[in-house]
N, C-alpha and C. Protein backbone atom coordinates (compact mmCIF):
# COMPACT_ATOMS: atom_id res chain seq x y z
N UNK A 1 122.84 112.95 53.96
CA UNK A 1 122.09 113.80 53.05
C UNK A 1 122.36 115.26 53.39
N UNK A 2 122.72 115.93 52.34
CA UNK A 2 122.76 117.52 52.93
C UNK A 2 121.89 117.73 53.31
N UNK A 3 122.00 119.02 53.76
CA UNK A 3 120.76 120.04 54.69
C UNK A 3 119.68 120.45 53.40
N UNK A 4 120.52 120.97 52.03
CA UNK A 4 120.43 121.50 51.38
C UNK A 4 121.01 121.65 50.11
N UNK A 5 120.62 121.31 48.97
CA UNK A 5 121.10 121.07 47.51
C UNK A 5 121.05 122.61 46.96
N UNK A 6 121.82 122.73 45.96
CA UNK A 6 121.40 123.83 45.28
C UNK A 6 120.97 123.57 44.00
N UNK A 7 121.86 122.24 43.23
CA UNK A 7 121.28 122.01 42.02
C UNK A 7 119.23 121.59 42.32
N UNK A 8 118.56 122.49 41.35
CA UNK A 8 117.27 122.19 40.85
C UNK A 8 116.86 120.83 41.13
N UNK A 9 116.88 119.69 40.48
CA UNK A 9 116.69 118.95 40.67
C UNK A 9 116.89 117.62 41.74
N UNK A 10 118.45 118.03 42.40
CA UNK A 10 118.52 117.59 43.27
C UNK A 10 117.23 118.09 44.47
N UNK A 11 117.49 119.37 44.97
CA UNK A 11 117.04 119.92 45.80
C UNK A 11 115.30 119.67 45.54
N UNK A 12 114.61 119.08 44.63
CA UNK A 12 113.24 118.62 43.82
C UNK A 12 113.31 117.56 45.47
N UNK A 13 113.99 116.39 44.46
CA UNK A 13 114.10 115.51 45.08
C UNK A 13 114.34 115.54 46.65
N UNK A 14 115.09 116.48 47.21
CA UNK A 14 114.99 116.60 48.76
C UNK A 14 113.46 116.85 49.52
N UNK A 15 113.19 117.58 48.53
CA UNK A 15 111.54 118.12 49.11
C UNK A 15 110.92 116.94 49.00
N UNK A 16 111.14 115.82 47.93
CA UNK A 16 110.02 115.00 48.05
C UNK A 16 110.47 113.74 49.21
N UNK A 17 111.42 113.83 49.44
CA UNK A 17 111.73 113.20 50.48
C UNK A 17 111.50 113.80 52.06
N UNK A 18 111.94 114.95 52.47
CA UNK A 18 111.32 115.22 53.23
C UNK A 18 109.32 114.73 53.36
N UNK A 19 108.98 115.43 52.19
CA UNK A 19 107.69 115.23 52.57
C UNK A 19 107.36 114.06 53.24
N UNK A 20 107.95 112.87 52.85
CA UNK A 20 107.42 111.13 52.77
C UNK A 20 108.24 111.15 54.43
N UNK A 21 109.48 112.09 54.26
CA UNK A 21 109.59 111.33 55.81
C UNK A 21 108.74 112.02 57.09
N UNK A 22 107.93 113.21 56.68
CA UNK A 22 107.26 113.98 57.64
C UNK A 22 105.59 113.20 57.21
N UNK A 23 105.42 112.39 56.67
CA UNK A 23 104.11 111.37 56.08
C UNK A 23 104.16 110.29 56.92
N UNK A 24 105.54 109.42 57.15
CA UNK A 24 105.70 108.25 57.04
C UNK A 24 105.64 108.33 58.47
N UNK A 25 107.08 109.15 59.19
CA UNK A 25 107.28 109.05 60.32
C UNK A 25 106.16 108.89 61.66
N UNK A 26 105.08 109.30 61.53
CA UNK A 26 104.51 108.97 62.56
C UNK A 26 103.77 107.70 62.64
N UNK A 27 102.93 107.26 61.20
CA UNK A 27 103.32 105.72 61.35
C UNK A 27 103.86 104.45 61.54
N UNK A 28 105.30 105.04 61.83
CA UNK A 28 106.09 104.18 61.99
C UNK A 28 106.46 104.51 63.40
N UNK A 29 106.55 105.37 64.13
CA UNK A 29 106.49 105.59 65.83
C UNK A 29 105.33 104.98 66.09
N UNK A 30 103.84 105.17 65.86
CA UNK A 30 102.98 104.64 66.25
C UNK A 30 103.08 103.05 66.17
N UNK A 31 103.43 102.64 65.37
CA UNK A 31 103.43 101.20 64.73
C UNK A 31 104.59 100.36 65.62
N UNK A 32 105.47 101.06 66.15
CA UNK A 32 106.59 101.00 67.04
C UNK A 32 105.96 101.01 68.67
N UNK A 33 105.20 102.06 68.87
CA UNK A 33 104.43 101.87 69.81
C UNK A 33 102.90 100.40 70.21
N UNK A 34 102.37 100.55 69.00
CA UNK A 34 101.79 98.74 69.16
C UNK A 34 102.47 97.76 69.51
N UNK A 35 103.89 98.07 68.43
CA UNK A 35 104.33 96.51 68.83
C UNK A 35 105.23 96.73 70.27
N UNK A 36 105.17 97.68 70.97
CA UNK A 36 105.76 97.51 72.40
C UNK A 36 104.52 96.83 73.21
N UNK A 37 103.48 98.08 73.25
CA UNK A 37 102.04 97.23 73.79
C UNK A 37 101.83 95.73 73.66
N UNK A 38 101.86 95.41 72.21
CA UNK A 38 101.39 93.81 72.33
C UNK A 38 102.08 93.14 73.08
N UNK A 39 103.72 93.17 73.12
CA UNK A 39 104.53 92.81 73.55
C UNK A 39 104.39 92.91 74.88
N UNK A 40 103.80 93.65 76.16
CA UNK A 40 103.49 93.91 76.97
C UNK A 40 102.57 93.38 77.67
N UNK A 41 101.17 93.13 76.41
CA UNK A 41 100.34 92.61 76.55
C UNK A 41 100.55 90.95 76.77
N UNK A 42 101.09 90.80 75.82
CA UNK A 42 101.40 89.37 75.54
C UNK A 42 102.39 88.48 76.94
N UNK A 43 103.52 89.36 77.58
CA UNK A 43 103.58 88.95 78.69
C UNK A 43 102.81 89.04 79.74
N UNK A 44 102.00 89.91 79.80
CA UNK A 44 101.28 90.09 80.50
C UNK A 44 100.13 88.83 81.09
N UNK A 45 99.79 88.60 79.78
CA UNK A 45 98.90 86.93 79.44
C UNK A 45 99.52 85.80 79.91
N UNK A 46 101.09 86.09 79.70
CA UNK A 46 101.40 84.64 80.09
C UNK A 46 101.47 84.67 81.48
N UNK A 47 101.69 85.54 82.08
CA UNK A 47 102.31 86.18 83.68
C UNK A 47 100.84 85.16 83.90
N UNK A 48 99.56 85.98 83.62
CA UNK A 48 97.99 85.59 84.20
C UNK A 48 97.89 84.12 84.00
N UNK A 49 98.29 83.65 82.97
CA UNK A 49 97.77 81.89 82.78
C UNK A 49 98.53 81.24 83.72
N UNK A 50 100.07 81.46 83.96
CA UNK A 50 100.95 80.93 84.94
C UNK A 50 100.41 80.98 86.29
N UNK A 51 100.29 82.02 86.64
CA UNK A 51 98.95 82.82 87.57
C UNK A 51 97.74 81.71 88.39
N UNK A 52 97.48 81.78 87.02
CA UNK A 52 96.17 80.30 87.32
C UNK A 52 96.53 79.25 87.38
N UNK A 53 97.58 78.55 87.34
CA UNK A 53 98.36 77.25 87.35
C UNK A 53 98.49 77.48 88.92
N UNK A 54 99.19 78.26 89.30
CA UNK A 54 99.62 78.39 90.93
C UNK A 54 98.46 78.34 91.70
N UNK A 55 97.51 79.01 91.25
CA UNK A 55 95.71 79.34 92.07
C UNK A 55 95.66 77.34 92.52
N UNK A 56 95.53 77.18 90.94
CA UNK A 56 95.04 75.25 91.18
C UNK A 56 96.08 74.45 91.58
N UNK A 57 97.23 74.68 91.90
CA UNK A 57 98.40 74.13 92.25
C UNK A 57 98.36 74.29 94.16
N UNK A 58 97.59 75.36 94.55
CA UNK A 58 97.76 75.70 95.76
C UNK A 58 98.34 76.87 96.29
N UNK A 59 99.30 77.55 95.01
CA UNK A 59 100.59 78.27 95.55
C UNK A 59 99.96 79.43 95.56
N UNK A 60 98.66 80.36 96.16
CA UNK A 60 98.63 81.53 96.02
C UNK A 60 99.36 82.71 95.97
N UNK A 61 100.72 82.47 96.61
CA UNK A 61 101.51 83.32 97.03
C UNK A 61 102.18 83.61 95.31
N UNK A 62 102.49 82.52 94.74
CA UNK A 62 103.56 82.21 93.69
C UNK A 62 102.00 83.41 92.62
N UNK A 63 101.02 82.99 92.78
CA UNK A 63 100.06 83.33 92.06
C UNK A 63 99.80 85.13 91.77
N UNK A 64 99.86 85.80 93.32
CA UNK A 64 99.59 87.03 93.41
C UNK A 64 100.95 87.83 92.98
N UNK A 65 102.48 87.14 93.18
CA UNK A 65 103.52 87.32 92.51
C UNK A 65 103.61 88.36 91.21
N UNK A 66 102.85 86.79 90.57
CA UNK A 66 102.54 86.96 88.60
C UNK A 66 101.64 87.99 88.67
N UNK A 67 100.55 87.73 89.31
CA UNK A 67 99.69 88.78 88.73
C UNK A 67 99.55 89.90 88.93
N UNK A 68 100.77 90.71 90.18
CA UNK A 68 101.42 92.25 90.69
C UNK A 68 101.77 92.44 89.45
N UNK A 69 103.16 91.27 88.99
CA UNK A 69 103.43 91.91 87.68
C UNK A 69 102.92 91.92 86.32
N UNK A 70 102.02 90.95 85.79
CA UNK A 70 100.90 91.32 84.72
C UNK A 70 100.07 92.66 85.05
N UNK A 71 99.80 93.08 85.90
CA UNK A 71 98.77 94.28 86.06
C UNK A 71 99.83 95.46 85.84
N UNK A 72 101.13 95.21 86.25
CA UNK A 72 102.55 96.35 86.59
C UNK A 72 102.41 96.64 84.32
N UNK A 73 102.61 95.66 83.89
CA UNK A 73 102.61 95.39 82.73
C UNK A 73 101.53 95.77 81.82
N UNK A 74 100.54 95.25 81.99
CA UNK A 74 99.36 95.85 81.39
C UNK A 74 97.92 95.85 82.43
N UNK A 75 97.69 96.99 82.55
CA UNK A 75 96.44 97.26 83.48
C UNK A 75 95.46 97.58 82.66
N UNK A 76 95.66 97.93 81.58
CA UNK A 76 94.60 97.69 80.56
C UNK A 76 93.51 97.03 80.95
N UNK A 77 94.25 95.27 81.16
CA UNK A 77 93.48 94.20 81.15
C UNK A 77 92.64 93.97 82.41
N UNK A 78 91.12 93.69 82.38
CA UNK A 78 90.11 93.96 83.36
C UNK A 78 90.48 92.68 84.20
N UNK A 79 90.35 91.39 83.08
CA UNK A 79 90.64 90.19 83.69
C UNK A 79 91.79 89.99 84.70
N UNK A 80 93.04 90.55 84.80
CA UNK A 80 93.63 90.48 85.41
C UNK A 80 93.78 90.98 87.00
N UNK A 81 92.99 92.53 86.81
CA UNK A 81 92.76 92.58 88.30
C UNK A 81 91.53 91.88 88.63
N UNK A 82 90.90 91.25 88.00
CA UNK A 82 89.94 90.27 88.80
C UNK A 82 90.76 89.59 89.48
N UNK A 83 91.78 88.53 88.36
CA UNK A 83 92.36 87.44 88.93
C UNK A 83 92.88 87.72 90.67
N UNK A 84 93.89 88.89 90.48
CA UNK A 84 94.10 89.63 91.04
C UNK A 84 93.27 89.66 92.65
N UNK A 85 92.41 90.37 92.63
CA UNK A 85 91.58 90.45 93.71
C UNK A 85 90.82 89.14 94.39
N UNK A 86 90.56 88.66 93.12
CA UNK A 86 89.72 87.21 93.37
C UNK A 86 91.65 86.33 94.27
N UNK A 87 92.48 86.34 94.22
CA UNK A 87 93.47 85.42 94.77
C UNK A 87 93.30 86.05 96.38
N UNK A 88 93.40 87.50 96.65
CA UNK A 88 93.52 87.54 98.00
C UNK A 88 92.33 87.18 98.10
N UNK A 89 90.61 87.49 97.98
CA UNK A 89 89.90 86.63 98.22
C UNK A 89 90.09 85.60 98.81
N UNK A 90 90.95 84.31 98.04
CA UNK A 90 91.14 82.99 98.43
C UNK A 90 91.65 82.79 99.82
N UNK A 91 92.64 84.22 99.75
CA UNK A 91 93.44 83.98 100.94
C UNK A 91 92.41 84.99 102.41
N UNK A 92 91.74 85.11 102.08
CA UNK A 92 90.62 85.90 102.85
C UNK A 92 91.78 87.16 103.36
N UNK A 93 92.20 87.49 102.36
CA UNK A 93 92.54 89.05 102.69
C UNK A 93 91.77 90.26 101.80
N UNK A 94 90.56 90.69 102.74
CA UNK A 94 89.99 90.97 101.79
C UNK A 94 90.13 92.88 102.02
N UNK A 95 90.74 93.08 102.63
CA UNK A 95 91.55 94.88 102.63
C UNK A 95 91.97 94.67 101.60
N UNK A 96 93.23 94.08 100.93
CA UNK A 96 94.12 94.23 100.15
C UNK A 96 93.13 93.92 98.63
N UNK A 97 91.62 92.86 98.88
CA UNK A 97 90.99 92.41 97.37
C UNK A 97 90.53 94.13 97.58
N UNK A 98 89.98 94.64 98.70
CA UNK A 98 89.24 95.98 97.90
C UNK A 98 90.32 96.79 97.66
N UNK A 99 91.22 96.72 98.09
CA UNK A 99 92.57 97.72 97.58
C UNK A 99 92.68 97.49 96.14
N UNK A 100 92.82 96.22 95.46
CA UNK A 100 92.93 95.43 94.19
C UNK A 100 91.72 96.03 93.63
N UNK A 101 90.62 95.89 93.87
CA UNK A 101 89.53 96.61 92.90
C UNK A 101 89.48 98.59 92.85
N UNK A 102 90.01 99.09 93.92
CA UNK A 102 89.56 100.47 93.93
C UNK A 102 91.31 100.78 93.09
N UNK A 103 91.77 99.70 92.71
CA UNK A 103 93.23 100.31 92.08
C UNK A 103 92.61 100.32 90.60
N UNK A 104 91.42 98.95 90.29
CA UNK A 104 91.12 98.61 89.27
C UNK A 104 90.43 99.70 88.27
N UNK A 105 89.15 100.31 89.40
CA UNK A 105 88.57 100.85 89.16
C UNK A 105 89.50 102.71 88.73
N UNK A 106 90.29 102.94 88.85
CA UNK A 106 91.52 103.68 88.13
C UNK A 106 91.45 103.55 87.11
N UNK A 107 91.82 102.34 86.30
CA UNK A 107 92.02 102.00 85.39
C UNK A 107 90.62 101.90 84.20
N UNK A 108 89.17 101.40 85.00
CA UNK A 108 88.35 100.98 84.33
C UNK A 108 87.20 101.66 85.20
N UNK A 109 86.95 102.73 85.32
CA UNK A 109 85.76 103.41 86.13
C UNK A 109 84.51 103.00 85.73
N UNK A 110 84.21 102.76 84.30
CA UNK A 110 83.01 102.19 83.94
C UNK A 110 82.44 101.11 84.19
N UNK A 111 83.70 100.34 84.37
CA UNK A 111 83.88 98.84 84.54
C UNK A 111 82.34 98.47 85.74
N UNK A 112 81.03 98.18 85.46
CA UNK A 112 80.10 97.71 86.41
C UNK A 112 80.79 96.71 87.33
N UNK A 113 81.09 95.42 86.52
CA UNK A 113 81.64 94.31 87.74
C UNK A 113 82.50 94.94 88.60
N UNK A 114 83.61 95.21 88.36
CA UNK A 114 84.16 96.07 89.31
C UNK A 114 83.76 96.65 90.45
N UNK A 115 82.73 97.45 90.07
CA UNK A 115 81.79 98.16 91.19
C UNK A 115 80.95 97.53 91.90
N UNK A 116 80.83 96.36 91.70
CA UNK A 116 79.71 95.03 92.32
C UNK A 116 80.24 94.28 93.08
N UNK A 117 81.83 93.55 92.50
CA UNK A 117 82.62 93.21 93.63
C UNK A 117 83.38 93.70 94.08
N UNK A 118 83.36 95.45 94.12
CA UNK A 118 83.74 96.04 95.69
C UNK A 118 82.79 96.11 96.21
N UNK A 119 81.14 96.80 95.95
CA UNK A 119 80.42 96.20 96.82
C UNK A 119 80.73 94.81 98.18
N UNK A 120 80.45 93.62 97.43
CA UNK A 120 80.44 92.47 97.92
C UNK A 120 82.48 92.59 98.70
N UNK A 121 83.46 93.44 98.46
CA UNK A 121 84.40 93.20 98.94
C UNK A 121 84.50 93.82 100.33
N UNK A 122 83.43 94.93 100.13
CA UNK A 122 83.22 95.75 102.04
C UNK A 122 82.30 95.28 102.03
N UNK A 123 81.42 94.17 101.90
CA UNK A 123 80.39 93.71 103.05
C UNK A 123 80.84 92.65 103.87
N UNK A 124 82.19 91.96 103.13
CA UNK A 124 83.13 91.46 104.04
C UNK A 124 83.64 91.93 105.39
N UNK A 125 83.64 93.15 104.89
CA UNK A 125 84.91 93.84 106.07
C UNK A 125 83.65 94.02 107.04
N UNK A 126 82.59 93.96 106.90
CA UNK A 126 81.49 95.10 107.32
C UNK A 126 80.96 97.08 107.29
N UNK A 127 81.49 97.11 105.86
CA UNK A 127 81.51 98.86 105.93
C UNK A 127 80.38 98.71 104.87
N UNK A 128 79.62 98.68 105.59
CA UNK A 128 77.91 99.02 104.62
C UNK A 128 78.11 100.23 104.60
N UNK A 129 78.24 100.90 104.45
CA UNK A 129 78.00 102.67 103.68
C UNK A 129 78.56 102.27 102.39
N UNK A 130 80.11 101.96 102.21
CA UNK A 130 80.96 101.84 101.21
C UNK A 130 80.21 100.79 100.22
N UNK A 131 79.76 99.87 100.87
CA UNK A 131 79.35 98.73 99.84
C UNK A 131 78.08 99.23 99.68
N UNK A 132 77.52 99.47 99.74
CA UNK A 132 75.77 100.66 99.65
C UNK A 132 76.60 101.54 98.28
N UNK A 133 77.54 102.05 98.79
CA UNK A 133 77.83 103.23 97.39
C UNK A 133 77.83 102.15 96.13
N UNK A 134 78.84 101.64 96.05
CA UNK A 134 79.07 100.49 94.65
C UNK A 134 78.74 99.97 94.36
N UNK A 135 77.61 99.15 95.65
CA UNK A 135 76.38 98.03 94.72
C UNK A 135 75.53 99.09 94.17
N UNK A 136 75.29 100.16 94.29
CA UNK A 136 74.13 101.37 93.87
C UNK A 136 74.79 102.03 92.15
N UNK A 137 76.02 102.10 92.14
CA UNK A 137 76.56 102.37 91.49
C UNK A 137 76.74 101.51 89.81
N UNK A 138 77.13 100.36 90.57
CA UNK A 138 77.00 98.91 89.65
C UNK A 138 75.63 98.88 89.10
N UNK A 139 74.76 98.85 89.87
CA UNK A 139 73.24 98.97 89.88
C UNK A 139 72.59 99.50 88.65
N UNK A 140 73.07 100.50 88.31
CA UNK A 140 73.40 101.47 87.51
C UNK A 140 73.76 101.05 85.56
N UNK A 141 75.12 100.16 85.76
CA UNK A 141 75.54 99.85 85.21
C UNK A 141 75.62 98.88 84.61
N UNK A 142 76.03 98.84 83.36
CA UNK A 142 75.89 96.88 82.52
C UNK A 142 76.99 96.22 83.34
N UNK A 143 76.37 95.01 83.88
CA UNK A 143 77.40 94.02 84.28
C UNK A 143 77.04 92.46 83.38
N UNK A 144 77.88 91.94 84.15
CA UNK A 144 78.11 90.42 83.11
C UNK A 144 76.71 89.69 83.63
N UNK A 145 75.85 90.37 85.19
CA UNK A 145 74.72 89.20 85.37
C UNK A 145 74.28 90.77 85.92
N UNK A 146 73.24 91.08 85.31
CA UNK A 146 72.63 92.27 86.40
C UNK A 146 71.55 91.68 87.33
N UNK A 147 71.00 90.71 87.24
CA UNK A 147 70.12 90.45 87.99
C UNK A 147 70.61 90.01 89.33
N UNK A 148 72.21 89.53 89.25
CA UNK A 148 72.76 89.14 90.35
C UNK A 148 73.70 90.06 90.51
N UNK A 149 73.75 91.47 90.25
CA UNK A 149 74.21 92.68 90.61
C UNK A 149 72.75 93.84 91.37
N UNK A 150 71.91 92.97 90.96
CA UNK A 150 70.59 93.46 91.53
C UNK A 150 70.67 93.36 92.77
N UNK A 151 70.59 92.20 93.13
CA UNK A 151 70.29 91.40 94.35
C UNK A 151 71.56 92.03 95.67
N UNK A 152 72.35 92.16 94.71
CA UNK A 152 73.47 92.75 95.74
C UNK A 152 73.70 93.81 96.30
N UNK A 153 72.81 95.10 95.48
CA UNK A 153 72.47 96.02 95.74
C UNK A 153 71.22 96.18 96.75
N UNK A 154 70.29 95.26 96.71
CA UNK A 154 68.96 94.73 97.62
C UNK A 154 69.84 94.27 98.61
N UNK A 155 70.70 93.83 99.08
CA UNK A 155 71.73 93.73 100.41
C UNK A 155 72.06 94.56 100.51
N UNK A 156 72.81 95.42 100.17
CA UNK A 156 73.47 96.34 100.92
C UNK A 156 72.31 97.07 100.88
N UNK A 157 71.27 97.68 100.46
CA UNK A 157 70.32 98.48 101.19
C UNK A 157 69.58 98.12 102.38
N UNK A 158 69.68 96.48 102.48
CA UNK A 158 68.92 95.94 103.65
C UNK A 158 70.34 96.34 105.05
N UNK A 159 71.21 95.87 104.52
CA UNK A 159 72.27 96.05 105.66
C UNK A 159 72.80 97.49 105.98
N UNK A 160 72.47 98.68 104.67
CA UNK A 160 73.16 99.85 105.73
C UNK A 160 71.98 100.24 106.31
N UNK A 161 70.41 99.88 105.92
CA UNK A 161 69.70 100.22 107.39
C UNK A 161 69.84 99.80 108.21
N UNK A 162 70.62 98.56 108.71
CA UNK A 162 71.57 98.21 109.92
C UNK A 162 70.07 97.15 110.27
N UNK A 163 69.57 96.31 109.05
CA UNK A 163 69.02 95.21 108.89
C UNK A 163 70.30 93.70 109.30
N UNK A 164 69.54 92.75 109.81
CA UNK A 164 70.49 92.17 110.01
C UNK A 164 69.63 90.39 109.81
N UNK A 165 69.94 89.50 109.39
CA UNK A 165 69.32 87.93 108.76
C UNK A 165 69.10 88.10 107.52
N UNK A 166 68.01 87.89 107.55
CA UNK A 166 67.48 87.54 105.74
C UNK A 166 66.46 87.48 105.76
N UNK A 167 65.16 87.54 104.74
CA UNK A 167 64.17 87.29 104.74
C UNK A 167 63.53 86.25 104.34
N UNK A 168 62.35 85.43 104.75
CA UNK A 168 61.97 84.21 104.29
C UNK A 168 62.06 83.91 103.15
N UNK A 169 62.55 82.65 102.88
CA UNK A 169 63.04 82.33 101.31
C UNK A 169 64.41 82.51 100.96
N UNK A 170 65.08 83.14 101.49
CA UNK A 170 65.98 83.33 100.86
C UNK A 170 67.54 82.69 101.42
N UNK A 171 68.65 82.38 100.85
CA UNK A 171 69.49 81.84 101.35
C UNK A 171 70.78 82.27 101.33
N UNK A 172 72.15 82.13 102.04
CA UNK A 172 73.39 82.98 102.37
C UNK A 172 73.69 83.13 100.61
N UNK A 173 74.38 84.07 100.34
CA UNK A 173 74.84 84.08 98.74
C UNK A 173 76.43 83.55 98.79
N UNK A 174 77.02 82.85 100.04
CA UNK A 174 78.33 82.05 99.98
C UNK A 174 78.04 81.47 101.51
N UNK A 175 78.61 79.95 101.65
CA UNK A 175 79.19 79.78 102.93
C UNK A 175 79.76 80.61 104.09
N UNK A 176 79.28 80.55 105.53
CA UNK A 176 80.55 81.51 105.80
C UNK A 176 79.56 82.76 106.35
N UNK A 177 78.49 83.34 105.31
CA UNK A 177 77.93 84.47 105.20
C UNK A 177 76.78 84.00 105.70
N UNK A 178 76.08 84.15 106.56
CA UNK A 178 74.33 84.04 106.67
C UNK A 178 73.78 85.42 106.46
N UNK A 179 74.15 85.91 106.94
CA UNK A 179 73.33 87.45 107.22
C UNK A 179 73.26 88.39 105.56
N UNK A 180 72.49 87.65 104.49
CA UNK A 180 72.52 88.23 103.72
C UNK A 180 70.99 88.18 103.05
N UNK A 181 70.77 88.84 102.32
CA UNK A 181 69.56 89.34 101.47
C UNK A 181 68.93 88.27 100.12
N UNK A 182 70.14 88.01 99.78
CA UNK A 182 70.06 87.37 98.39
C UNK A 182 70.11 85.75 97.91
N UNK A 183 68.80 85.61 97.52
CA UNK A 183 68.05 84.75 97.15
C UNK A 183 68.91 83.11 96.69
N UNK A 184 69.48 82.28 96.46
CA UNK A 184 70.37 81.45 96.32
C UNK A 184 69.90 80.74 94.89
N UNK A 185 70.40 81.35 93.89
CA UNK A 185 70.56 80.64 92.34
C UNK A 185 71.71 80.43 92.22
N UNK A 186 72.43 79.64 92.61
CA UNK A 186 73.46 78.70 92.10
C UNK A 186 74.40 80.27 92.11
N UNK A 187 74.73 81.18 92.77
CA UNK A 187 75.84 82.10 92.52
C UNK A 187 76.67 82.08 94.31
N UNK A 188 77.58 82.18 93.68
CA UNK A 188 78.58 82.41 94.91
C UNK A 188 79.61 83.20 95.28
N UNK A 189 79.15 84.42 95.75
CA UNK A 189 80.24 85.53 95.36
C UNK A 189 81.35 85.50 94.13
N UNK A 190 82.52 85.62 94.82
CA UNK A 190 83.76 85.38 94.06
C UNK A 190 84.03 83.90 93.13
N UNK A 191 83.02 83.31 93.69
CA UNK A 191 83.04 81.76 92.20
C UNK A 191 82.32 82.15 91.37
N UNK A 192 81.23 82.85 91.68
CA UNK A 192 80.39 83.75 90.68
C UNK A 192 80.77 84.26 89.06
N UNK A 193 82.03 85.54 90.13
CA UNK A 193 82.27 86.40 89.44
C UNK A 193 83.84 85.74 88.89
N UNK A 194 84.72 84.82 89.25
CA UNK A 194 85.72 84.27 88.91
C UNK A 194 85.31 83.92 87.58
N UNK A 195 84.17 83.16 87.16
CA UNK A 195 83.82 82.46 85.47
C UNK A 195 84.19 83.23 84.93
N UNK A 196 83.50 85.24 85.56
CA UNK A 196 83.24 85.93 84.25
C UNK A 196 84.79 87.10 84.69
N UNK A 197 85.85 86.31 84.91
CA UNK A 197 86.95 87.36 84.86
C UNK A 197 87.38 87.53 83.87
N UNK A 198 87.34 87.12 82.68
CA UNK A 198 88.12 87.26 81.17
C UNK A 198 86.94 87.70 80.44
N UNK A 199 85.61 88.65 81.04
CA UNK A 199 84.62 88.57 79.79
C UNK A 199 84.71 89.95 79.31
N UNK A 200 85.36 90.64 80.06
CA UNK A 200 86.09 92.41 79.85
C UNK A 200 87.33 92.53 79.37
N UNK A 201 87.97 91.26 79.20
CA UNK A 201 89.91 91.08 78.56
C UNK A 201 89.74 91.86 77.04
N UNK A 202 90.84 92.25 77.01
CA UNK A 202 91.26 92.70 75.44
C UNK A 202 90.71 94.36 75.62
C-alpha cells in the first residue's frame, strides 16, 4: 500500500483504512495476548493434575518437578503454590514450604490462606514471632474456614508468649504436634488446607 495516494478518492479510502487499522489493532494484540495466557494457563493445569498423580503415586520428587514449572508458567494460579508448598510439607521440608508461600504471597498478598499457612509453616520451624505476624494478619482476612484461621491465630498468641502445652479440652491440631492451642474438629493442618487448594484457582 503506498504511504500516500494523491488521487481523491483513493487517498478517502487510505484514511479509512488507516483508521480501522489504528481501531482494530489493539484488539487483536490483546486478543493475541489471551490466547498466549490461556495457553500458559492451560499447561500450567496439566503440569498441576500430573503433579497430583505423582503426590498419590509416591513420587514427590517427580511432583515438586511439575509444579516449579506450572508456577514458572502461571503464578497467577493460587492453587498451585498450595500444591506446591503442601508437597514439601509431605516431605517435611518445611524452610523451602515457607519459602513456597512467602514466594506465593508476591503473587497474591491478599490471599488470607496464604497468610494462615505460613503462620502454621513457622510454627513448624519454631519462629513464633513470624507465625504471630501471619496468623494475625490472616486473622484479619477472608479465608476458606475463618474459624479455623481463628484458632490458629489463638496459638500463635499462646506460643509467642513463650506458652508452652495446651489448655484443658483441647487437642494437637496434627500428629506429631502436641504443644498446641487448638481445639480438635476434624482439621489437620496441611490435610486441612490441601481440600481447599483449588478454592482461589482461576
Amino acid at each position: 500500500m503506498k504511504l500516500l495516494y494523491t488521487d481523491p478518492k483513493k487517498r478517502r479510502l487510505q484514511q479509512i483504512e488507516l483508521v480501522l487499522f489504528f481501531l482494530l489493532s489493539p484488539g487483536i494484540y490483546f486478543g493475541y495476548l489471551s490466547a498466549k495466557e490461556w495457553q500458559r494457563f492451560s499447561e500450567a493445569q496439566t503440569l498441576q493434575t500430573a503433579a497430583s498423580q505423582e503426590i498419590h503415586a509416591g513420587n514427590l520428587d517427580g511432583a515438586l518437578n511439575k509444579l516449579h514449572k506450572a508456577s514458572e508458567l502461571y503464578p497467577d494460579s493460587p492453587g498451585i503454590w498450595e500444591d506446591l508448598a503442601v508437597t514439601y510439607y509431605l516431605r517435611k521440608d518445611h524452610e523451602n514450604a515457607i519459602q513456597t508461600y512467602v514466594k506465593a504471597l508476591e503473587y497474591h498478598p491478599d490471599h488470607g490462606d496464604f497468610h494462615r499457612n505460613l503462620a502454621m509453616a513457622y510454627h513448624n520451624v519454631g519462629k513464633h514471632d513470624r507465625e504471630l505476624e501471619h496468623a494475625e494478619i490472616a486473622n484479619k482476612m477472608v479465608t476458606s474456614d475463618e474459624l479455623f484461621t481463628l484458632r490458629i491465630a489463638e496459638r500463635a498468641r499462646w506460643e509467642a508468649n513463650g506458652k508452652k502445652g495446651r489448655i484443658a479440652g483441647t487437642q494437637p491440631i496434627s500428629p506429631g504436634q502436641p504443644d498446641v492451642l487448638v481445639e480438635d474438629t476434624g482439621h489437620h493442618d496441611h490435610d486441612h488446607d490441601h481440600e481447599h487448594s483449588h478454592d482461589h484457582d482461576h
